[in-house]
Protein backbone atom coordinates (compact mmCIF):
# COMPACT_ATOMS: atom_id res chain seq x y z
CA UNK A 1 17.29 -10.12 -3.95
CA UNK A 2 14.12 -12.03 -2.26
CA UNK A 3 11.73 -9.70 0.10
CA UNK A 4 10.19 -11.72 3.37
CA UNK A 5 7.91 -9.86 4.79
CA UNK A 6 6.78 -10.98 8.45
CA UNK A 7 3.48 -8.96 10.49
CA UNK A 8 0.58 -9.05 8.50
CA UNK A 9 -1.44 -7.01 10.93
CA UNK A 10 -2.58 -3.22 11.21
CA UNK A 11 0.00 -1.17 9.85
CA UNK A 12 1.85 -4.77 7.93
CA UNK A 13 -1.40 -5.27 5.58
CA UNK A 14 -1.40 -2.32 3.75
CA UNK A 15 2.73 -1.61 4.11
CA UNK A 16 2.90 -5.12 2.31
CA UNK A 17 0.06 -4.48 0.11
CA UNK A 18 2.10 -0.91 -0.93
CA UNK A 19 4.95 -3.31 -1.77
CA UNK A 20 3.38 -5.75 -3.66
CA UNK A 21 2.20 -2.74 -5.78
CA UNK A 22 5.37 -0.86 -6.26
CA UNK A 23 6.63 -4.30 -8.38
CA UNK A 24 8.49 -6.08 -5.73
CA UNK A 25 8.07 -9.66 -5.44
CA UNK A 26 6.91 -10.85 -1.77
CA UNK A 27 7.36 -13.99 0.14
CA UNK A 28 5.05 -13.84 3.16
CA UNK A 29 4.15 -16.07 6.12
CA UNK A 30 2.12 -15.11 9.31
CA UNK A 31 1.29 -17.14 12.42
CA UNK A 32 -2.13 -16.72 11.72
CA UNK A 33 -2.01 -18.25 7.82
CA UNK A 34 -5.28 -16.82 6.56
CA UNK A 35 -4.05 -13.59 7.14
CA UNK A 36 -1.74 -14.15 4.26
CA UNK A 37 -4.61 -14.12 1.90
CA UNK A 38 -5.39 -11.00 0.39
CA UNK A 39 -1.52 -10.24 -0.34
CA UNK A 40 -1.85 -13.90 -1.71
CA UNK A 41 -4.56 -12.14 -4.11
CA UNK A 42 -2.12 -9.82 -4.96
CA UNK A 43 0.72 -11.69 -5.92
CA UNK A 44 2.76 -12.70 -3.23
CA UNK A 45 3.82 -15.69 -2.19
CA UNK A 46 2.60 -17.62 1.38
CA UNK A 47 5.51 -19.74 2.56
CA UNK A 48 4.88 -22.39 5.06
CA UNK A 49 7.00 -21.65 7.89
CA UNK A 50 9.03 -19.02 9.25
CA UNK A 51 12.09 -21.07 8.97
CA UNK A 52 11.49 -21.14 5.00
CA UNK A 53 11.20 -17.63 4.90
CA UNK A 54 14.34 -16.69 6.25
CA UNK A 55 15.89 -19.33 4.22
CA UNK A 56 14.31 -17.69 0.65
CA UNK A 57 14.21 -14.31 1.62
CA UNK A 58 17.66 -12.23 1.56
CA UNK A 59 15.75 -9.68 2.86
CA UNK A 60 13.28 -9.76 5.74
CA UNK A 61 10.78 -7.06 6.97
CA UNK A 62 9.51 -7.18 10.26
CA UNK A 63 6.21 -5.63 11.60
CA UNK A 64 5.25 -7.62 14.49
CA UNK A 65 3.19 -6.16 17.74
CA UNK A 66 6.11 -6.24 20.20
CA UNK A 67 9.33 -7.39 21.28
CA UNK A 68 8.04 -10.81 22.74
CA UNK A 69 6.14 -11.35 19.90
CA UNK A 70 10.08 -10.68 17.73
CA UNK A 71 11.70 -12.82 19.72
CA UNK A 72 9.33 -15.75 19.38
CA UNK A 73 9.14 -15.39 15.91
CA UNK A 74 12.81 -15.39 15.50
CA UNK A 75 13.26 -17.89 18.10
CA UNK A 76 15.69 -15.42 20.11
CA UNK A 77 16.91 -17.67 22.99
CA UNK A 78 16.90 -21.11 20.91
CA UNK A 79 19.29 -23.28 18.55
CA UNK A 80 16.80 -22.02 15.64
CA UNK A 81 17.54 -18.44 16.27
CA UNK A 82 21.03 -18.66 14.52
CA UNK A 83 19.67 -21.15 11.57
CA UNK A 84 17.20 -18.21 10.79
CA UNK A 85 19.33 -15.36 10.92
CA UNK A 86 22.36 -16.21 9.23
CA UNK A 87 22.69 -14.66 6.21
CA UNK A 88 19.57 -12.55 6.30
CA UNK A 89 19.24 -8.64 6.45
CA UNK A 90 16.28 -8.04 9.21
CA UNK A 91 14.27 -4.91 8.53
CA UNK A 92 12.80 -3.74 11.85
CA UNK A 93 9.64 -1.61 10.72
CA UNK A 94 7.95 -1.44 14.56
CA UNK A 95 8.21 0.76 17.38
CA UNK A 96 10.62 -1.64 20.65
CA UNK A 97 12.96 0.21 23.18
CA UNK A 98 15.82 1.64 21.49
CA UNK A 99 17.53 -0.70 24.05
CA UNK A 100 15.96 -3.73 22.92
CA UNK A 101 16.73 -3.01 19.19
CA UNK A 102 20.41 -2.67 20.01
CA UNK A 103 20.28 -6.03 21.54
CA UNK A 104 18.24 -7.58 18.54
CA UNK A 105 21.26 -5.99 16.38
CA UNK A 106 23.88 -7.65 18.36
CA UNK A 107 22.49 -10.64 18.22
CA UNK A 108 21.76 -11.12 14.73
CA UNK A 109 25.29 -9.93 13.90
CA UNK A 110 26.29 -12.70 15.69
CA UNK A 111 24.41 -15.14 14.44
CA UNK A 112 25.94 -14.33 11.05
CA UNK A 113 22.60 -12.36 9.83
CA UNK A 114 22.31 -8.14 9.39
CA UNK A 115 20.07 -5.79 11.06
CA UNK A 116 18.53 -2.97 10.27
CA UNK A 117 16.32 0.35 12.08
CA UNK A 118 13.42 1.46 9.36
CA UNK A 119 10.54 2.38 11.75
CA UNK A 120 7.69 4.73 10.46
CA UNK A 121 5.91 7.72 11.30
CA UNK A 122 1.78 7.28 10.63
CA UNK A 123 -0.83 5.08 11.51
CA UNK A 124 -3.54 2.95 9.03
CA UNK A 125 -4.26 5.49 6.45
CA UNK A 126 -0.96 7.31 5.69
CA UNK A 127 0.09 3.63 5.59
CA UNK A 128 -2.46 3.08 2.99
CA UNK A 129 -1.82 5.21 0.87
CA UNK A 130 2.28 5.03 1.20
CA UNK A 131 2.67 7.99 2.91
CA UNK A 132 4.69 7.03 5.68
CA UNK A 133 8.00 8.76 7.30
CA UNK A 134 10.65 6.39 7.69
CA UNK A 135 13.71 6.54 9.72
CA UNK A 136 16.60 4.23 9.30
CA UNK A 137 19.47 3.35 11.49
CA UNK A 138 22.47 0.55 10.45
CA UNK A 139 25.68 0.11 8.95
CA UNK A 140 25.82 1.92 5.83
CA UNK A 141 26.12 -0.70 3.32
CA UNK A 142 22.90 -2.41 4.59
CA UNK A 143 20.97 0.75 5.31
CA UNK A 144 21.84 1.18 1.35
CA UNK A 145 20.28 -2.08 0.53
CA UNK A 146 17.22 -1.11 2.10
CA UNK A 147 16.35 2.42 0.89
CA UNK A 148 14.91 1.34 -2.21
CA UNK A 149 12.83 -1.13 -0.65
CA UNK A 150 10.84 1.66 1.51
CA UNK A 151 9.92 3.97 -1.55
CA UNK A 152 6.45 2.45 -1.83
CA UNK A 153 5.85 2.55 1.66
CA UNK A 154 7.54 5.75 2.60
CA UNK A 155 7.20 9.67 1.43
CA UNK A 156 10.45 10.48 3.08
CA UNK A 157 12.68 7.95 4.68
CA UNK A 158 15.33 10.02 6.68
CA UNK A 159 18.54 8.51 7.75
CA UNK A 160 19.45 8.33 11.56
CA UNK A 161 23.09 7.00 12.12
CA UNK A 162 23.74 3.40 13.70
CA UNK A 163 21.37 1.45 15.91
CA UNK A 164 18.93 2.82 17.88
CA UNK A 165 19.14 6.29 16.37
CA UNK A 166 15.97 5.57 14.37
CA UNK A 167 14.13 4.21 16.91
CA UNK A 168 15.22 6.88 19.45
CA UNK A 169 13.97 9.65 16.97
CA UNK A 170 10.58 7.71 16.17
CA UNK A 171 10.24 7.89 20.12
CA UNK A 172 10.92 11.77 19.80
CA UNK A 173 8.27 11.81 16.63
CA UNK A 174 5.59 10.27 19.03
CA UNK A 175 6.26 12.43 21.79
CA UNK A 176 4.99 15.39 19.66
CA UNK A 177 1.93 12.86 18.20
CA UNK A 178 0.66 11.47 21.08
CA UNK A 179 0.84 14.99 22.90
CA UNK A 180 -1.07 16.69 20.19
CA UNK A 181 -3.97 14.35 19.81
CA UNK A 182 -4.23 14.22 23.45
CA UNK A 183 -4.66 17.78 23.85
CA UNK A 184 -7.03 17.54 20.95
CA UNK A 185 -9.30 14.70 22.99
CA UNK A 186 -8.99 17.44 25.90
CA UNK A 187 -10.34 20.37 24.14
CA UNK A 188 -13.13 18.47 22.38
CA UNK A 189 -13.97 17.00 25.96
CA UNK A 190 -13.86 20.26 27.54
CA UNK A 191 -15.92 21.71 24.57
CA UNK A 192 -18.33 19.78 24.65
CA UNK A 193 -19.18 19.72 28.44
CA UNK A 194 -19.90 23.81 28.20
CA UNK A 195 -22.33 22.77 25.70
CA UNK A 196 -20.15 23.99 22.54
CA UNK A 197 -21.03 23.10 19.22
CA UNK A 198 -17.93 20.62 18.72
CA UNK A 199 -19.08 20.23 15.17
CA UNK A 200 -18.26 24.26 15.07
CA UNK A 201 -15.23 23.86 17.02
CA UNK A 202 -13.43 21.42 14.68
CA UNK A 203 -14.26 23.86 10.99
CA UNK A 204 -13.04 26.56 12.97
CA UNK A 205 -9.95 24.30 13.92
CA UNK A 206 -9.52 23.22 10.93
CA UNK A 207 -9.24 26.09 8.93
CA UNK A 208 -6.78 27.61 11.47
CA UNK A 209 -3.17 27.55 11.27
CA UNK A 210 -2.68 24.78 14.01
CA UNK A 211 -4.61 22.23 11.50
CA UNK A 212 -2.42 19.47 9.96
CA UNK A 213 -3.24 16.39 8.32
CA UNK A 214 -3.55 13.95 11.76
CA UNK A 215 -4.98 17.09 13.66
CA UNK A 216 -8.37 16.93 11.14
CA UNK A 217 -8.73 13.55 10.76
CA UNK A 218 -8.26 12.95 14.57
CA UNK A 219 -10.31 15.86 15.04
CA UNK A 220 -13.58 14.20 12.83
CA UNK A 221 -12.80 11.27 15.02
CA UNK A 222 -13.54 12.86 17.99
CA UNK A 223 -16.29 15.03 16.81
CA UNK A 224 -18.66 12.00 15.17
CA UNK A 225 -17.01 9.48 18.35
CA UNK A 226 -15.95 7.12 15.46
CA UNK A 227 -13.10 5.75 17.10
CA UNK A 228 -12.69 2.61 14.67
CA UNK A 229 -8.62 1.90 15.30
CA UNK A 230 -6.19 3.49 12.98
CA UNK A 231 -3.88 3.89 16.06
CA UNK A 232 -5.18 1.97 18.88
CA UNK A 233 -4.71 3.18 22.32
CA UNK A 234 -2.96 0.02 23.86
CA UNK A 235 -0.32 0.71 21.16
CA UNK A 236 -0.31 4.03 21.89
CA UNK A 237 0.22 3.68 25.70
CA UNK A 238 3.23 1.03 25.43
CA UNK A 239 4.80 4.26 22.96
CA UNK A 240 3.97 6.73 25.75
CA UNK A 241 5.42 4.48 28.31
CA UNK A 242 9.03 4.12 25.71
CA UNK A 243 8.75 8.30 25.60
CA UNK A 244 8.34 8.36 29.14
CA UNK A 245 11.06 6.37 29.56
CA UNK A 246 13.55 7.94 27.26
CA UNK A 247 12.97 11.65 28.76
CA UNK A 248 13.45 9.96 32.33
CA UNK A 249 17.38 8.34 31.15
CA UNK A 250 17.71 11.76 29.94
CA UNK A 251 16.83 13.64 33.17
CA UNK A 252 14.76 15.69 30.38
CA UNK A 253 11.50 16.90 32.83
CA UNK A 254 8.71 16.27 30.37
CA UNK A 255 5.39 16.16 32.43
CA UNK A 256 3.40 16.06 29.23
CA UNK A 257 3.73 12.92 28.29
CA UNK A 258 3.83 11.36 31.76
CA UNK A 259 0.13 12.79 31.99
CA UNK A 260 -0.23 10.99 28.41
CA UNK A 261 1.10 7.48 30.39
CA UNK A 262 -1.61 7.94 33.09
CA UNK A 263 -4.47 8.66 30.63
CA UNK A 264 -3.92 6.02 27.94
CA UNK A 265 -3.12 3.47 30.96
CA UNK A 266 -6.98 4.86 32.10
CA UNK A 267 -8.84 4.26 28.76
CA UNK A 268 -7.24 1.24 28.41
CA UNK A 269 -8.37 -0.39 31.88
CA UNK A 270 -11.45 0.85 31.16
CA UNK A 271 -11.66 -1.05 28.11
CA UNK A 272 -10.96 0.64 25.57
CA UNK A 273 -7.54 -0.65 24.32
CA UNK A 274 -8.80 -1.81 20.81
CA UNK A 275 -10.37 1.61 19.91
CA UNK A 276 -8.19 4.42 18.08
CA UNK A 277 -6.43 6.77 19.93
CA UNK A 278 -9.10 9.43 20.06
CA UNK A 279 -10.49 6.94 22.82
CA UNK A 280 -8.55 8.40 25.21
CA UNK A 281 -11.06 11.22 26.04
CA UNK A 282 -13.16 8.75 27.77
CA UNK A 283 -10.51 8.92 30.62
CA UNK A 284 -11.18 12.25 30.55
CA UNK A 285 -15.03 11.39 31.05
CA UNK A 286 -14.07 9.24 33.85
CA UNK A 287 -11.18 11.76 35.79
CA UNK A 288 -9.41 9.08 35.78
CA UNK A 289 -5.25 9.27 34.78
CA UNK A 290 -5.61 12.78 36.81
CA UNK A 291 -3.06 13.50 39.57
């Protein structure tokens, strides 16, 4: 078997970087080339087109920023769409609409190709250190094909029926996420305009029994206003805006994260789309995103 790997950005670097270490051979090609290089470093191998790695690779893994950004690389829509897929097992690793993903499935089954649900739970550093929670969707026998593949990348990798139960559960995983580190940016925010010693706030915090791994290192994020992406907030806001819109074809009443929508839509017109989650207390700063 031949691993493509496809998304070198982010969350790809260091998911493809975990693979290359685990022992398992990589073909790799970006649309930006030079991104290629430090798995190059590492031992993988830059192909020159995206046609030549679905024809090497039996296997392709796909981190990519969005669905438009899938389909053009794919070349959903044109003749080479079907050239590229047939015969290939597509790994989905990113976050689309479950709806989209069941699409994507139907038409690389078509096209004579495989697909596959494996998107993770974490941002930059769990990725980093191959910490991530995967969930997988697919038919069986390729979902077995892939399992091994995510044991670098993945502490747990839990299995989620056919296509889009993985991404549909990822969706429910975020809801939690993106809810807790929002409340988090509130408190510090409201903390820190009574004149509270945040610094104080977040020891106290974190040796509590609401502390968790993301709560402290969001937490130091927030205290120090280091909000270097690890999770940026335009990535978070197109999640919110997937969790908003699951709950809604549920008729499930979740005001939470319809809040979240309005305040991640706020930092990022303000400008901060590139920063790290934790950037989302500057809508707070700016009442903006209130109702």
């Amino acid at each position: 078997m031949t691993l493509g790997f496809l998304g070198i950005g982010r969350m790809g670097l260091p998911i493809a970087r975990n693979l290359i270490r685990g022992g398992t051979p990589l073909l790799v090609w970006n649309r930006t080339p030079g991104k290629c290089g430090p798995l190059v470093e590492l031992g993988a191998r830059q192909v020159v087109s995206i046609d030549a790695l679905c024809q090497q690779a039996t296997v392709v893994m796909l981190m990519l920023l969005d669905e438009s950004a899938l389909d053009a690389a794919l070349g959903r829509g044109t003749p080479a769409f079907r050239t590229r897929v047939r015969g290939t097992t597509f790994v989905q690793l990113g976050t689309t609409s479950p709806a989209y993903s069941l699409a994507l499935e139907q038409d690389i089954r078509q096209g004579g190709g495989h697909y596959v649900e494996a998107p993770v739970s974490g941002s930059r550093v769990p990725a980093e250190q191959g910490r991530l929670v995967g969930m997988v969707a697919g038919h069986a026998d390729h979902v077995a094909i892939v399992l091994p593949l995510l044991k670098p990348v993945c502490s747990q990798v839990f299995q989620c029926g056919p296509v889009p139960g993985a991404l549909r559960m990822k969706l429910a995983v975020n809801h939690y996420l993106i809810a807790m580190v929002t409340a988090l940016a509130e408190t510090v925010h409201a903390a820190r305009s009574a004149g509270l010693d945040v610094a104080l706030l977040r020891d106290i915090l974190d040796a509590g029994p609401m502390a968790s791994d993301v709560s402290r290192i969001k937490l130091e994020k927030l205290v120090t206003e280091d909000h270097s992406a690890q999770a940026a907030v335009r990535d978070i806001g197109t999640i919110a805006r997937l969790i908003a819109e699951q709950a809604r074809l549920a008729q499930a009443h979740a005001p939470i994260i319809e809040d979240c929508v309005k305040l991640y839509r706020a930092a990022s017109e303000a400008g901060h789309q590139d920063l790290d989650m934790t950037a989302v207390v500057k809508a707070f700063g700016t009442g903006k995103g209130r109702r």
